[in-house]
N, C-alpha and C. Protein backbone atom coordinates (compact mmCIF):
# COMPACT_ATOMS: atom_id res chain seq x y z
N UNK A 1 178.08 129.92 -29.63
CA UNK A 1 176.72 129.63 -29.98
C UNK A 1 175.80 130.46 -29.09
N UNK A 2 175.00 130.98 -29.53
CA UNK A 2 173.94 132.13 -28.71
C UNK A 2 172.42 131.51 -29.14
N UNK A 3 171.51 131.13 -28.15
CA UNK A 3 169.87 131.09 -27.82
C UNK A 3 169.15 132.26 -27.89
N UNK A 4 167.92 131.91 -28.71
CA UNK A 4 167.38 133.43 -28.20
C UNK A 4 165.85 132.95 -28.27
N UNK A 5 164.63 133.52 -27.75
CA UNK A 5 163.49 133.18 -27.53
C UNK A 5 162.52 134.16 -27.34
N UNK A 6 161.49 134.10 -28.15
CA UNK A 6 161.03 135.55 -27.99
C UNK A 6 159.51 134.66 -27.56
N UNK A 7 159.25 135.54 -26.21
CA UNK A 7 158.40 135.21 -25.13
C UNK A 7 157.34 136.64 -25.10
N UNK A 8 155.62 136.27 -25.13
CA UNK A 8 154.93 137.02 -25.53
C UNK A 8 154.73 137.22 -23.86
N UNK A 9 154.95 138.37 -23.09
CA UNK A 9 154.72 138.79 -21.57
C UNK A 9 153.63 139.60 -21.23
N UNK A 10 153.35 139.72 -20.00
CA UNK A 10 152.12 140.96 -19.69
C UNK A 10 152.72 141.35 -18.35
N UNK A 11 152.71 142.24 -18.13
CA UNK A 11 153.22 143.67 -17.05
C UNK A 11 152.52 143.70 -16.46
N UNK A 12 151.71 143.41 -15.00
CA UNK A 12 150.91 144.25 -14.18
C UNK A 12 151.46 143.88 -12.57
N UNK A 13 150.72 145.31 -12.14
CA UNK A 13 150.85 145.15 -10.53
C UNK A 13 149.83 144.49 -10.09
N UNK A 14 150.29 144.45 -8.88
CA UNK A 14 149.48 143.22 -7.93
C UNK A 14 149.99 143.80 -6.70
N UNK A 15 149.29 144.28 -5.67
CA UNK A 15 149.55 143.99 -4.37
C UNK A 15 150.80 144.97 -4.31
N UNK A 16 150.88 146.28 -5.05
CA UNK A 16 152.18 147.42 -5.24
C UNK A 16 153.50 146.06 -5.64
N UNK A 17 153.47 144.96 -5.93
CA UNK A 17 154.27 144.72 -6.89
C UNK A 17 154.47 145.26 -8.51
N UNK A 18 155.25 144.87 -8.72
CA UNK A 18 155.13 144.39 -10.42
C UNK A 18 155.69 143.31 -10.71
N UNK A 19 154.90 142.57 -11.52
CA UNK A 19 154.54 141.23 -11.84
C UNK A 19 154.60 140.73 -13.51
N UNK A 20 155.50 140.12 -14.12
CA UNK A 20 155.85 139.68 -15.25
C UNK A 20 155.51 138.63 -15.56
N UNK A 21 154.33 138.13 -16.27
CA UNK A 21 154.18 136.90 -16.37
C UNK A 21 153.80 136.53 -17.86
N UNK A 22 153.95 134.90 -18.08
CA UNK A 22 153.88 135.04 -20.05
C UNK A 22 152.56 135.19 -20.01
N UNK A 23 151.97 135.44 -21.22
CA UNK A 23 150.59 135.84 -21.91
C UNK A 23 150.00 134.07 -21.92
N UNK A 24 150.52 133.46 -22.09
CA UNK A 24 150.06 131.60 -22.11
C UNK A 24 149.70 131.52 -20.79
N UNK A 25 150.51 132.11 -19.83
CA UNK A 25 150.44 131.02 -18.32
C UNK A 25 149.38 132.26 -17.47
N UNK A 26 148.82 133.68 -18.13
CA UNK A 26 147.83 134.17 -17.56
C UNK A 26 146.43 133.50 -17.54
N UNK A 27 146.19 132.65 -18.33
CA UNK A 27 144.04 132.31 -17.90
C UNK A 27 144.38 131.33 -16.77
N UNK A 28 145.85 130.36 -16.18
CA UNK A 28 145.80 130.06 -15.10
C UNK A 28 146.26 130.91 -14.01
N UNK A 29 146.51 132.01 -13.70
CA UNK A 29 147.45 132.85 -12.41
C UNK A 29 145.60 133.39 -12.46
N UNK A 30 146.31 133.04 -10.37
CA UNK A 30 144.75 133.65 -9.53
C UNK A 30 145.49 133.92 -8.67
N UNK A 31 144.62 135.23 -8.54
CA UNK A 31 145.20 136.37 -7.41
C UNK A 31 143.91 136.70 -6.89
N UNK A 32 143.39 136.92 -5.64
CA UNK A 32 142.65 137.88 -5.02
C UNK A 32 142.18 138.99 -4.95
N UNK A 33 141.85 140.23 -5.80
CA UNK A 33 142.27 141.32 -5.85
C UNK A 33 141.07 141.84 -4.88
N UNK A 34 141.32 142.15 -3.64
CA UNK A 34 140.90 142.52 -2.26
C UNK A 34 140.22 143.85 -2.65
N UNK A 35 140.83 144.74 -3.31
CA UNK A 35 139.90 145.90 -3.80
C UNK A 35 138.44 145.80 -4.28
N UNK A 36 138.32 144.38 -5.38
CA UNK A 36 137.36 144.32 -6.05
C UNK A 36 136.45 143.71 -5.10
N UNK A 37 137.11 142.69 -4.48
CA UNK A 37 136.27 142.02 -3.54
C UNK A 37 135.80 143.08 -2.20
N UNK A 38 136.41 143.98 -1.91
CA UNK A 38 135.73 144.97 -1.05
C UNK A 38 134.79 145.65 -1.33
N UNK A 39 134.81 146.22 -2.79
CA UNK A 39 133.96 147.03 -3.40
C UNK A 39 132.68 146.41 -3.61
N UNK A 40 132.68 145.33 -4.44
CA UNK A 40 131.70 143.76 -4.11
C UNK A 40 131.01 144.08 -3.10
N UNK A 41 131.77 143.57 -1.94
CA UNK A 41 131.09 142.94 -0.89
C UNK A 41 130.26 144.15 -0.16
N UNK A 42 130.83 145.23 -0.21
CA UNK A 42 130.39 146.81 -0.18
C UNK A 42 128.89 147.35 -0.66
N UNK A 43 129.02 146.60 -2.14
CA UNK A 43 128.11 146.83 -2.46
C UNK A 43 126.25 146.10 -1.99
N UNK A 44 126.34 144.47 -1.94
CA UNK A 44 125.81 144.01 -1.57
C UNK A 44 125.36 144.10 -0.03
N UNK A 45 126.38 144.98 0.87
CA UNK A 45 125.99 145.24 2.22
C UNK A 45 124.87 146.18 1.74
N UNK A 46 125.19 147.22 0.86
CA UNK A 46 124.33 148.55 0.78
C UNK A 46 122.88 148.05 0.55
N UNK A 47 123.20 147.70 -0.47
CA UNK A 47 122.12 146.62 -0.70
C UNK A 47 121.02 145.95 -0.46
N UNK A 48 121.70 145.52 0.67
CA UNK A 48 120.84 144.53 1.68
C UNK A 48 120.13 145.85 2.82
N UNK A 49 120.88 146.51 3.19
CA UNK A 49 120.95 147.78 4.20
C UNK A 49 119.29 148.77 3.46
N UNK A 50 119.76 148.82 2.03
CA UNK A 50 118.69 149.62 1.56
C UNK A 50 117.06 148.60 1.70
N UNK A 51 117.58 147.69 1.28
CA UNK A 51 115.89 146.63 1.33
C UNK A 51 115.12 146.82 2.79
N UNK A 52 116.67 146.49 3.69
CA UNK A 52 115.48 146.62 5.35
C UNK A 52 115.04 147.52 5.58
N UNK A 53 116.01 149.11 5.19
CA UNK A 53 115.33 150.51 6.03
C UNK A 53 114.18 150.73 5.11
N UNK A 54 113.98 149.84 3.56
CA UNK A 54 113.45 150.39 2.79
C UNK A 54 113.89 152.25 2.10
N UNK A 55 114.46 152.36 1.99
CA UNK A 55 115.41 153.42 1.79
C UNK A 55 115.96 153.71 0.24
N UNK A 56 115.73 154.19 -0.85
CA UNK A 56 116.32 154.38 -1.76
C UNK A 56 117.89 154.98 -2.04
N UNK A 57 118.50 155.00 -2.86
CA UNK A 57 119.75 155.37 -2.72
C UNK A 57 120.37 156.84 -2.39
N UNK A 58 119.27 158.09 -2.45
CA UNK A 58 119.68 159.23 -2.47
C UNK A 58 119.18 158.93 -0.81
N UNK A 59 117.99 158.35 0.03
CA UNK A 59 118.26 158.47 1.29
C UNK A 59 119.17 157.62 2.05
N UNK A 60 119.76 156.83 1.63
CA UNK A 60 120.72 156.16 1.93
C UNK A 60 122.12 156.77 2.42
N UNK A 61 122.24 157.42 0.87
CA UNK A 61 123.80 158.38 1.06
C UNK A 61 123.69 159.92 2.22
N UNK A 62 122.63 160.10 2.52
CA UNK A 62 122.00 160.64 3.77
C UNK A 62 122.03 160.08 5.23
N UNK A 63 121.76 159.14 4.91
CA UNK A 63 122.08 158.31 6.31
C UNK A 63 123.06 158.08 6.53
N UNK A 64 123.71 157.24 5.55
CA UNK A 64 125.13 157.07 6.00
C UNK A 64 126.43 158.23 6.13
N UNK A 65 125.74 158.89 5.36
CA UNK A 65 126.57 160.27 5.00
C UNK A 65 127.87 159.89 4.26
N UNK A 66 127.40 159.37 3.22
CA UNK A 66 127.77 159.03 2.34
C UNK A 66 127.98 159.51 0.66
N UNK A 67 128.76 160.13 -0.11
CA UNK A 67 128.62 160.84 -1.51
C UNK A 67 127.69 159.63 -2.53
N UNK A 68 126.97 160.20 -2.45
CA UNK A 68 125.34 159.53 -3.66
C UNK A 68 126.46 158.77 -4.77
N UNK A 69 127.77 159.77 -5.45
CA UNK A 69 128.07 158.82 -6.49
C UNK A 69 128.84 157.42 -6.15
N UNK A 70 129.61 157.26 -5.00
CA UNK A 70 130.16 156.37 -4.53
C UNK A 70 129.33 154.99 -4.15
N UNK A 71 128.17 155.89 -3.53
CA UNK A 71 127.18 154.49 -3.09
C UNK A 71 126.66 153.75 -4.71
N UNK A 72 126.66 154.65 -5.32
CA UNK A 72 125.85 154.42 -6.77
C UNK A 72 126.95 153.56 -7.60
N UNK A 73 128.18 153.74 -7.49
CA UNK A 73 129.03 152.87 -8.37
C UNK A 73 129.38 151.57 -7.41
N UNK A 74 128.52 151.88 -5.76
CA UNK A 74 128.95 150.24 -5.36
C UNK A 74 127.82 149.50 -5.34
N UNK A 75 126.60 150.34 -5.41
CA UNK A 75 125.36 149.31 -5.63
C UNK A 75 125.58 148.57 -7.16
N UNK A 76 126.36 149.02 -7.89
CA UNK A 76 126.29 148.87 -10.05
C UNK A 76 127.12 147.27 -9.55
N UNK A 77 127.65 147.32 -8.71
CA UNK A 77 128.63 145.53 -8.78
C UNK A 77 127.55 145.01 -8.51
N UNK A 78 126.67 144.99 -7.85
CA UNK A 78 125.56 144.23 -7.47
C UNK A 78 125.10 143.27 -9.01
N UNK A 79 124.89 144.20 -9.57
CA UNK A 79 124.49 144.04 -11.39
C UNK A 79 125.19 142.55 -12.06
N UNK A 80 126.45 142.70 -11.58
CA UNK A 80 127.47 141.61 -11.83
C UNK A 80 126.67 140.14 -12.77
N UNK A 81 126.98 139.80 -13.56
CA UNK A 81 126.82 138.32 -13.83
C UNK A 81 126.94 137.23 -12.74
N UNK A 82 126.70 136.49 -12.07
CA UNK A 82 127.03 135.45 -11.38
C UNK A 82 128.40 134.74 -11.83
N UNK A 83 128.66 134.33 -12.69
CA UNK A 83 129.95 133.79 -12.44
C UNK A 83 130.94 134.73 -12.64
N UNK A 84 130.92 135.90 -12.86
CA UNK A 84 131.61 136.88 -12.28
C UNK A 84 131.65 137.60 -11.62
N UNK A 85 130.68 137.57 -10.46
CA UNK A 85 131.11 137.76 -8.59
C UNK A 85 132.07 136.60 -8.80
N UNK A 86 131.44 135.52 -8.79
CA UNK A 86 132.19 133.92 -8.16
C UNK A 86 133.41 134.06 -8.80
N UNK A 87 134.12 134.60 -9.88
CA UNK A 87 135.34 134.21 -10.46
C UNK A 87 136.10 135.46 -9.45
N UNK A 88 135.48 137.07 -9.26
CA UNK A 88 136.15 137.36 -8.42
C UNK A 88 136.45 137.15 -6.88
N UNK A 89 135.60 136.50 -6.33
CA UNK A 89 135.38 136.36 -4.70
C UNK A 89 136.55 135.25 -4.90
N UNK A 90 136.66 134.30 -6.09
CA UNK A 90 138.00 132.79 -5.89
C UNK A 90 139.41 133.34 -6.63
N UNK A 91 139.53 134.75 -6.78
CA UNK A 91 140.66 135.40 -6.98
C UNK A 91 140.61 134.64 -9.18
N UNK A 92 139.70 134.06 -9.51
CA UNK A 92 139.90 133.92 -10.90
C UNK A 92 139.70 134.64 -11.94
N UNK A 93 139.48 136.16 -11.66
CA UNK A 93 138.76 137.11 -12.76
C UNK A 93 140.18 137.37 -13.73
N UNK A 94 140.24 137.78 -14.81
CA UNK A 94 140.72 138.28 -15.30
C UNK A 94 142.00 138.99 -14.47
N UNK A 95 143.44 138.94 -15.09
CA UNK A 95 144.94 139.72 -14.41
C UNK A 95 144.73 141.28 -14.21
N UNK A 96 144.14 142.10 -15.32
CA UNK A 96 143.95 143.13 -15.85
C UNK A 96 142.76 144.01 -14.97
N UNK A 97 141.92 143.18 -14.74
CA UNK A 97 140.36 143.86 -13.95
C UNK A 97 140.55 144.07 -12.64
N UNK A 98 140.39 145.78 -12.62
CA UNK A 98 140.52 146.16 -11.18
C UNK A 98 139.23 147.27 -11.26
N UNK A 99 139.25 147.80 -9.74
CA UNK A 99 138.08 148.34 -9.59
C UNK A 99 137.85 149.99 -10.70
N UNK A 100 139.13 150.16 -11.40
CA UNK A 100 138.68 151.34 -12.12
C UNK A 100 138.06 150.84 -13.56
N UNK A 101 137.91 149.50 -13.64
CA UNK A 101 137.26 148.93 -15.14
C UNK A 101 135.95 149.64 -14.35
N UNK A 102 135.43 149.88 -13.53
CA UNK A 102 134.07 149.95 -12.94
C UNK A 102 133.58 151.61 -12.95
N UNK A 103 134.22 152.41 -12.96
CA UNK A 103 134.47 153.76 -12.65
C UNK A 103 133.87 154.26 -13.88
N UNK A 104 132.96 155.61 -13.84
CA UNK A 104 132.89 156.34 -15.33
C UNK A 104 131.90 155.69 -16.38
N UNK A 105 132.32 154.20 -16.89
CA UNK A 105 131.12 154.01 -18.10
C UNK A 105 130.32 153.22 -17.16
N UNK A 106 129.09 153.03 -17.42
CA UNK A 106 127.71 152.09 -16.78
C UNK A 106 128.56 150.51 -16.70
N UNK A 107 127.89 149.88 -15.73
CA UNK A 107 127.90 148.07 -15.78
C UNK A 107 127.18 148.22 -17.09
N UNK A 108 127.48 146.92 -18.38
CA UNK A 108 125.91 146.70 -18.82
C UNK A 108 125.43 145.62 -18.24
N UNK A 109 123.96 145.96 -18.80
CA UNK A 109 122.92 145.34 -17.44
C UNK A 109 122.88 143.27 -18.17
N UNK A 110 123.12 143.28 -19.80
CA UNK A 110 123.07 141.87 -19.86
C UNK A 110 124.58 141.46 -19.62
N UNK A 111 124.28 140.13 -19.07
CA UNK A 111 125.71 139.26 -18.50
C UNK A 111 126.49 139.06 -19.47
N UNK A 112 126.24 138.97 -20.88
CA UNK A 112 126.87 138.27 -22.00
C UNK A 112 128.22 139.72 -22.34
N UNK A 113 127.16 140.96 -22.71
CA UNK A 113 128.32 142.44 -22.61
C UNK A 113 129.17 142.38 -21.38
N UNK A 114 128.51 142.07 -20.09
CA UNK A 114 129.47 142.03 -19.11
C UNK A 114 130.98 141.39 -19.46
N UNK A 115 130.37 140.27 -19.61
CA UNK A 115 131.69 139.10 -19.91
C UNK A 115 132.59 139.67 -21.21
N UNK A 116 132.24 140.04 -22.01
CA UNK A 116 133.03 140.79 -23.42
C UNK A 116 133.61 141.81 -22.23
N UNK A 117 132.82 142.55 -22.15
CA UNK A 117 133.71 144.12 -21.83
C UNK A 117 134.99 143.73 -20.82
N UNK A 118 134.32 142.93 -19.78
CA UNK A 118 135.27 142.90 -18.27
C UNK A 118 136.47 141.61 -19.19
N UNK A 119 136.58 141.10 -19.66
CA UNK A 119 137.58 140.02 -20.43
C UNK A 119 137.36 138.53 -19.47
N UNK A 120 136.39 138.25 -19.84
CA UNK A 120 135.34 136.95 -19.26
C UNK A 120 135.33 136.03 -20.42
N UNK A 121 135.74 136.34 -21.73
CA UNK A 121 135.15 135.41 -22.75
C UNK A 121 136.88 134.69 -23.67
């Protein structure tokens, strides 16, 4: 007598693992992903940094000596929806979303596209 079971899976790394888990038991698995949350938290330093010197972003990447596009794709997390900082800072965002979903096309600026595009909905 032979069993057989066909199990719908998703493939990703984590942490230079690789990680197999079913497609059902992903909207509960929370992971941290320290990249995003650096880039985040990165951004909101700049952020805050630009308000006090009063400083726009091209004198910014001057000061810090810093490449203008780098500062510019970490000020764009700033943009973020609110409950998606909060789902990434508690490791609950999406398995799939890492910091290159961010790279290349714009944030959009309403929360609702956010949540479609980044897999929030």
């Amino acid at each position: 007598m032979t069993y057989s079971e066909e199990i719908a899976i998703k493939i990703f790394k984590h942490k230079n693992q690789t990680r197999i888990v079913e497609k059902e038991k992903l909207k509960n698995l929370t992971f941290k992903n320290e990249r995003l949350i650096y880039h985040l938290t990165e951004g909101f330093k700049l952020k805050w940094l630009m308000e006090i010197k009063n400083m726009n972003a091209t004198e910014m990447s001057k000061f810090l000596k810093m490449d203008l596009t780098t500062l510019c794709r970490q000020l764009s997390m700033t943009l973020l929806a609110p409950d998606i900082i909060d789902a990434i800072m508690t490791g609950k965002q999406p398995v799939e979303l890492s910091t290159m979903d961010f790279r290349g096309e714009k944030i959009p600026l309403h929360w609702q596209a956010q949540r479609k595009k980044y897999g929030f909905e």
